[in-house]
C-alpha atoms as a PDB file:
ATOM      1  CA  UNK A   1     272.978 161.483  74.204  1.00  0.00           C
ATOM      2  CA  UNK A   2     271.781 158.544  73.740  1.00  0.00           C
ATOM      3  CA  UNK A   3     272.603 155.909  76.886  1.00  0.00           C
ATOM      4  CA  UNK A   4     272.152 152.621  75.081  1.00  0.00           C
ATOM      5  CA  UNK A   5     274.673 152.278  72.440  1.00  0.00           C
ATOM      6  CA  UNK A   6     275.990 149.532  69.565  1.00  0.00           C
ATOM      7  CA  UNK A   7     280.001 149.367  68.849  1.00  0.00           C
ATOM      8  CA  UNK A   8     280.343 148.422  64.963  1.00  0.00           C
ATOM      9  CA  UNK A   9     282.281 145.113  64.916  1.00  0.00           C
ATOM     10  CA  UNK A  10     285.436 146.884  63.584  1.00  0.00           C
ATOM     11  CA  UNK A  11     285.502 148.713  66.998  1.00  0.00           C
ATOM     12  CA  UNK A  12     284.458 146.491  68.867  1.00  0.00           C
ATOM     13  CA  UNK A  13     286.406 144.547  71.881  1.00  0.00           C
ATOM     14  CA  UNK A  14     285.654 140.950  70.574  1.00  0.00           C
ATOM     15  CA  UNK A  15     285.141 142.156  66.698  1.00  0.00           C
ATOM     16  CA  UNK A  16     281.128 140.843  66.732  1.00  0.00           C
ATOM     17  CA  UNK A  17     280.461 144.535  67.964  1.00  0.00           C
ATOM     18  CA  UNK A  18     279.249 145.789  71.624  1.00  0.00           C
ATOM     19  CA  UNK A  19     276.453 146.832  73.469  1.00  0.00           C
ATOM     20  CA  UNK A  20     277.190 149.659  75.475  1.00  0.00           C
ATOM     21  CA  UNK A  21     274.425 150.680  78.229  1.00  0.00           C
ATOM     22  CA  UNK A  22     275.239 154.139  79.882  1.00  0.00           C
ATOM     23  CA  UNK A  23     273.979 155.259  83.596  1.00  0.00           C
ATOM     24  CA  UNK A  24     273.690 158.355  84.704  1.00  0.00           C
ATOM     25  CA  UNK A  25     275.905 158.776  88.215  1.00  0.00           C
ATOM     26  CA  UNK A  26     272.819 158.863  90.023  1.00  0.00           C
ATOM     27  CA  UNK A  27     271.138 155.523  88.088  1.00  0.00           C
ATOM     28  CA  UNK A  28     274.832 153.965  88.766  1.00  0.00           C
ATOM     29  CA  UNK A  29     274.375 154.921  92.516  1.00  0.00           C
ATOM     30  CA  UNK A  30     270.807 153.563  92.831  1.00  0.00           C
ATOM     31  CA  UNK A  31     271.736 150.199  91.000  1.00  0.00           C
ATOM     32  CA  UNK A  32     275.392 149.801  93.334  1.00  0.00           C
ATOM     33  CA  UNK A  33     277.196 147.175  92.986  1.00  0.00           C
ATOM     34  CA  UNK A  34     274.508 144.784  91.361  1.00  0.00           C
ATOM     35  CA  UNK A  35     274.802 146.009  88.529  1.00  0.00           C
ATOM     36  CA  UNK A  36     277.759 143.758  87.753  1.00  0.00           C
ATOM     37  CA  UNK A  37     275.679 140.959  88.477  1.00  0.00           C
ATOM     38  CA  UNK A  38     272.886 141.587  86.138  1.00  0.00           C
ATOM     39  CA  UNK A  39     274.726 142.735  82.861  1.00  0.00           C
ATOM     40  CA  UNK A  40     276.699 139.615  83.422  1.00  0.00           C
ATOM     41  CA  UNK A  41     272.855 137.534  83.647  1.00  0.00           C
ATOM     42  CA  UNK A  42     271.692 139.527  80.735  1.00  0.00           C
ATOM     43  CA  UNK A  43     274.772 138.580  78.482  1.00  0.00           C
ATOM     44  CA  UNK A  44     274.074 134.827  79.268  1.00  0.00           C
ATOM     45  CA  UNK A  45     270.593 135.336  77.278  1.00  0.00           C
ATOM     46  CA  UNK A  46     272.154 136.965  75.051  1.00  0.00           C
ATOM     47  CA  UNK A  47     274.854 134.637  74.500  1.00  0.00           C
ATOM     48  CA  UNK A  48     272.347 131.597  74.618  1.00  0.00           C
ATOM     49  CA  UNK A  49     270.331 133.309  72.122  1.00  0.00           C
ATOM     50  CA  UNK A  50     273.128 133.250  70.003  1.00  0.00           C
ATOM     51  CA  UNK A  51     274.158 129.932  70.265  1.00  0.00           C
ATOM     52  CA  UNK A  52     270.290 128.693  70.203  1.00  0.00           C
ATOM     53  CA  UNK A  53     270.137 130.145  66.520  1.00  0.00           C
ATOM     54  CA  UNK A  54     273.173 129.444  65.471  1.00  0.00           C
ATOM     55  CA  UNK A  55     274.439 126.106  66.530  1.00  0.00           C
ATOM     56  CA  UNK A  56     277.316 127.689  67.096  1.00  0.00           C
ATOM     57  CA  UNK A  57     280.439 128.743  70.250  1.00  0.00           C
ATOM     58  CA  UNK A  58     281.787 132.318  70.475  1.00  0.00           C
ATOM     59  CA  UNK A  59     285.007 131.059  67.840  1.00  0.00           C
ATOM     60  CA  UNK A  60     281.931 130.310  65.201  1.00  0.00           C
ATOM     61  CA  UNK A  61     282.787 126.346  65.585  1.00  0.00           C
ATOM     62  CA  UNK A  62     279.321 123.858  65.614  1.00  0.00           C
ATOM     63  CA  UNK A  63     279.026 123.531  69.343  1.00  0.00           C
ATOM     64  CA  UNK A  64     276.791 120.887  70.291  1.00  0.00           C
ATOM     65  CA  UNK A  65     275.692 121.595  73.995  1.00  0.00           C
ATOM     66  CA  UNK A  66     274.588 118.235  76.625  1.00  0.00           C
ATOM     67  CA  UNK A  67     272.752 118.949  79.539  1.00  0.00           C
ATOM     68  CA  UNK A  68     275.458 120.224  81.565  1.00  0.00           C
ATOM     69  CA  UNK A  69     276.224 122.624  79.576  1.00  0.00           C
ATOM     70  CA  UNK A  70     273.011 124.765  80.077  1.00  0.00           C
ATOM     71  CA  UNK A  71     273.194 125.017  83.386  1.00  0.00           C
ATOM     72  CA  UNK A  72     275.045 128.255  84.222  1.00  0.00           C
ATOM     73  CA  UNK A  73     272.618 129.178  80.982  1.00  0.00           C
ATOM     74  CA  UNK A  74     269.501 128.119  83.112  1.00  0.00           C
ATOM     75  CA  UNK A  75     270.553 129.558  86.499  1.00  0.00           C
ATOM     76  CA  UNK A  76     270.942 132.883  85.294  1.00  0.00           C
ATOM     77  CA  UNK A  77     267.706 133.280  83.602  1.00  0.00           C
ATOM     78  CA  UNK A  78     264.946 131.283  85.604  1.00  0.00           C
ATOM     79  CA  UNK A  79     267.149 131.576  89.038  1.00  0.00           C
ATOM     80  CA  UNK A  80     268.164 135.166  88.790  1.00  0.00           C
ATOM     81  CA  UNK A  81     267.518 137.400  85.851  1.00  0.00           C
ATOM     82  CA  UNK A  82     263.677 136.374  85.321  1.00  0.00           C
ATOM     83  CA  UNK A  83     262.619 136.972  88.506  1.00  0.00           C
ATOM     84  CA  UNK A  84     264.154 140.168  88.820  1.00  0.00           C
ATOM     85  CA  UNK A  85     262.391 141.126  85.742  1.00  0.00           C
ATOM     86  CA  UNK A  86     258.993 140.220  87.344  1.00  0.00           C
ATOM     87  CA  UNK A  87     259.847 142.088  90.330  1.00  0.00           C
ATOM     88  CA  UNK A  88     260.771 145.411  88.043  1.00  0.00           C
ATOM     89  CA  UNK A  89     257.455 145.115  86.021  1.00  0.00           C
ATOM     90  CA  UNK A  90     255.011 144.077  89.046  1.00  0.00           C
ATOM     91  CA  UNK A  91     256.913 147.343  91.211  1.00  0.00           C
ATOM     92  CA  UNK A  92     256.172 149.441  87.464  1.00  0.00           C
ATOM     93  CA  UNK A  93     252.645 148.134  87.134  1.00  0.00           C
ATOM     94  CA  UNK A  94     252.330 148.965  90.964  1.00  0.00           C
ATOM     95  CA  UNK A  95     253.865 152.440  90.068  1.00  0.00           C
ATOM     96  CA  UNK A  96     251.500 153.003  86.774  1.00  0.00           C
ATOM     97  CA  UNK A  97     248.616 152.307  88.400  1.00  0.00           C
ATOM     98  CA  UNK A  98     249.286 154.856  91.917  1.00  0.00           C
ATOM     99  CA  UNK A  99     250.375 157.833  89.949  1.00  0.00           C
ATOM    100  CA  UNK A 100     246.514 157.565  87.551  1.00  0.00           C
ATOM    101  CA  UNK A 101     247.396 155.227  85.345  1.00  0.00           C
ATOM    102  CA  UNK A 102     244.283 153.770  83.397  1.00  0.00           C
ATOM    103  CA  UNK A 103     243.484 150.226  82.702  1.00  0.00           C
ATOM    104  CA  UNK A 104     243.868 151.528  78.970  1.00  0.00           C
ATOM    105  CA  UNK A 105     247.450 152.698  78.778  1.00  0.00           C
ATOM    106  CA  UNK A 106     248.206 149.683  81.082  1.00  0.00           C
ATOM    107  CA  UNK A 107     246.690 147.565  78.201  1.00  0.00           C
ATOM    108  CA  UNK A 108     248.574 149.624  75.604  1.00  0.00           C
ATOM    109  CA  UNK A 109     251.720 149.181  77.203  1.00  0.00           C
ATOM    110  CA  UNK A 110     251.398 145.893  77.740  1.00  0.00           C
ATOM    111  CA  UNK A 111     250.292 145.250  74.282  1.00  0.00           C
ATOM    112  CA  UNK A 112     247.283 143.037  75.531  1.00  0.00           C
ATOM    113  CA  UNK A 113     243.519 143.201  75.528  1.00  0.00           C
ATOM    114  CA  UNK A 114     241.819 146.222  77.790  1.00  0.00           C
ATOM    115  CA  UNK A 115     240.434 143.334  79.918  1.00  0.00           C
ATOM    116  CA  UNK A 116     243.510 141.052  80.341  1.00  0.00           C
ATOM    117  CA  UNK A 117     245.096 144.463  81.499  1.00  0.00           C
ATOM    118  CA  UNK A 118     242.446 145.047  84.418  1.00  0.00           C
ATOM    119  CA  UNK A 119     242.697 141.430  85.739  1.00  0.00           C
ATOM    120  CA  UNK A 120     246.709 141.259  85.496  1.00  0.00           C
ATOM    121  CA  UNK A 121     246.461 144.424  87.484  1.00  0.00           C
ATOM    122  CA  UNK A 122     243.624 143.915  89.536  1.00  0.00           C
ATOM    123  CA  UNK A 123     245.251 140.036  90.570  1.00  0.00           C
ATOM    124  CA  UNK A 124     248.563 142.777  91.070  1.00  0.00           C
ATOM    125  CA  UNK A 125     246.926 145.317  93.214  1.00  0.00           C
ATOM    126  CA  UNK A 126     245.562 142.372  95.544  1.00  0.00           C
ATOM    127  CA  UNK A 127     248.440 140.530  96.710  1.00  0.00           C
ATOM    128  CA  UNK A 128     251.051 141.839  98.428  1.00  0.00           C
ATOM    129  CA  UNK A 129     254.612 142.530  96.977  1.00  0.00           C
ATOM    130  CA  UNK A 130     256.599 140.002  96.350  1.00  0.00           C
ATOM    131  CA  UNK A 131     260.681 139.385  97.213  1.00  0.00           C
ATOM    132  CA  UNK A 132     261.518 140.415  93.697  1.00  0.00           C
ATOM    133  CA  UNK A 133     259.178 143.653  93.351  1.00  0.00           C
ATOM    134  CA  UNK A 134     260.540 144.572  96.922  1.00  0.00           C
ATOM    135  CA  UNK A 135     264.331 144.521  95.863  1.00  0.00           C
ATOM    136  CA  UNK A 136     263.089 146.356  92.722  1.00  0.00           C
ATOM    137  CA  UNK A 137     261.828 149.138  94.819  1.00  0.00           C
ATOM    138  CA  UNK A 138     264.455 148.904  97.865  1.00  0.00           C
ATOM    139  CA  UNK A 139     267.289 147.276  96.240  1.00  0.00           C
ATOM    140  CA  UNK A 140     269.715 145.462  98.054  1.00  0.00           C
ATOM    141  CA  UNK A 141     271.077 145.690 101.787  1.00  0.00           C
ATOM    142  CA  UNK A 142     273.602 148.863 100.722  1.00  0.00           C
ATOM    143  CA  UNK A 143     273.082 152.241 100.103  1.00  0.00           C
ATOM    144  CA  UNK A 144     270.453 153.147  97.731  1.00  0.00           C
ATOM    145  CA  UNK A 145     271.785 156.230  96.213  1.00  0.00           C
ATOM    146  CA  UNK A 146     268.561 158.330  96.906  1.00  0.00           C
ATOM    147  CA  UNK A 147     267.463 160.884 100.080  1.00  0.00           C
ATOM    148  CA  UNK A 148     266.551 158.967 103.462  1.00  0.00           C
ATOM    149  CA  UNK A 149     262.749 160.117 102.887  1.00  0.00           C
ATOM    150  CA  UNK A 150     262.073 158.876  99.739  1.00  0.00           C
ATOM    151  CA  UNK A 151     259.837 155.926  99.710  1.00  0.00           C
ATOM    152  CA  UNK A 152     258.627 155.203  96.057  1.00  0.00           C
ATOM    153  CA  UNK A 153     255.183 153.694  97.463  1.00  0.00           C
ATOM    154  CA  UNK A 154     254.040 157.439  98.625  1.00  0.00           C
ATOM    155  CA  UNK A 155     256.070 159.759  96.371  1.00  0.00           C
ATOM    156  CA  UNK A 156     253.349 162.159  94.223  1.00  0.00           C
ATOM    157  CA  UNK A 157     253.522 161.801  90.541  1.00  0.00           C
ATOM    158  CA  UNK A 158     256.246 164.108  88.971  1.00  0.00           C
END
């Protein structure tokens, strides 16, 4: 089955259509109760993305926005959402790289130069973790939905 889904707008709760993401109970455990927080971050890109191209409010009336109205916008992506991002990818990179990872799939994955790979990850593997790839790794302050030994950091390649 597959767990990211799109709701035809006939179906759909707000007739534009739906995207449906789908966690496992175990993925639902691990995220807790931030995941409320970041599909509600992730629908204000979306939203904005929307409006950015169309020049237009969820009714489909011109919308023109001022300055005040991008703030809640602006807070959820540079304040919350993007950094979180950073975090996940650094913590992945981090990940890639301990379980034999080459420079080369890095590069592919990243869809970059072989050599812009090595120094992103070599500037990576240097510094220490930041806030954001920490709470990618050990989430927030509640439980983290996986055994008490379990430390990403050491755990052997699967």
């Amino acid at each position: 089955m597959d767990p990211i889904a799109f709701v035809p707008p006939k179906e759909s709760r707000l007739g534009g259509g739906d995207l449906v993401i789908s966690l496992t109970p175990n993925q639902s455990k691990a995220l807790g109760p931030e995941a409320g927080p970041l599909a509600d971050w992730f629908h204000s890109a979306l939203m904005a993305l929307a409006l950015l191209r169309t020049g237009r409010n969820s009714e489909g009336e011109p919308y023109f926005a001022g300055p005040a109205d991008w703030y809640t916008v602006i807070n959820d992506l540079d304040h919350r959402l993007i950094p979180r991002l950073e975090g996940i990818r650094d913590a992945a990179v981090r990940a890639h790289a301990r379980t034999g990872g080459t420079v080369q799939d890095l590069a592919f994955a990243m869809d970059v130069a072989r050599s812009t790979a090595q120094y992103r990850r070599e500037a990576l593997l240097k510094a220490m973790e930041s806030v954001w790839e920490t709470w990618a790794v050990d989430g927030g302050p509640e439980d983290k939905g996986r055994p008490e030994d379990y430390d990403p950091r050491t755990a052997p390649p699967k």
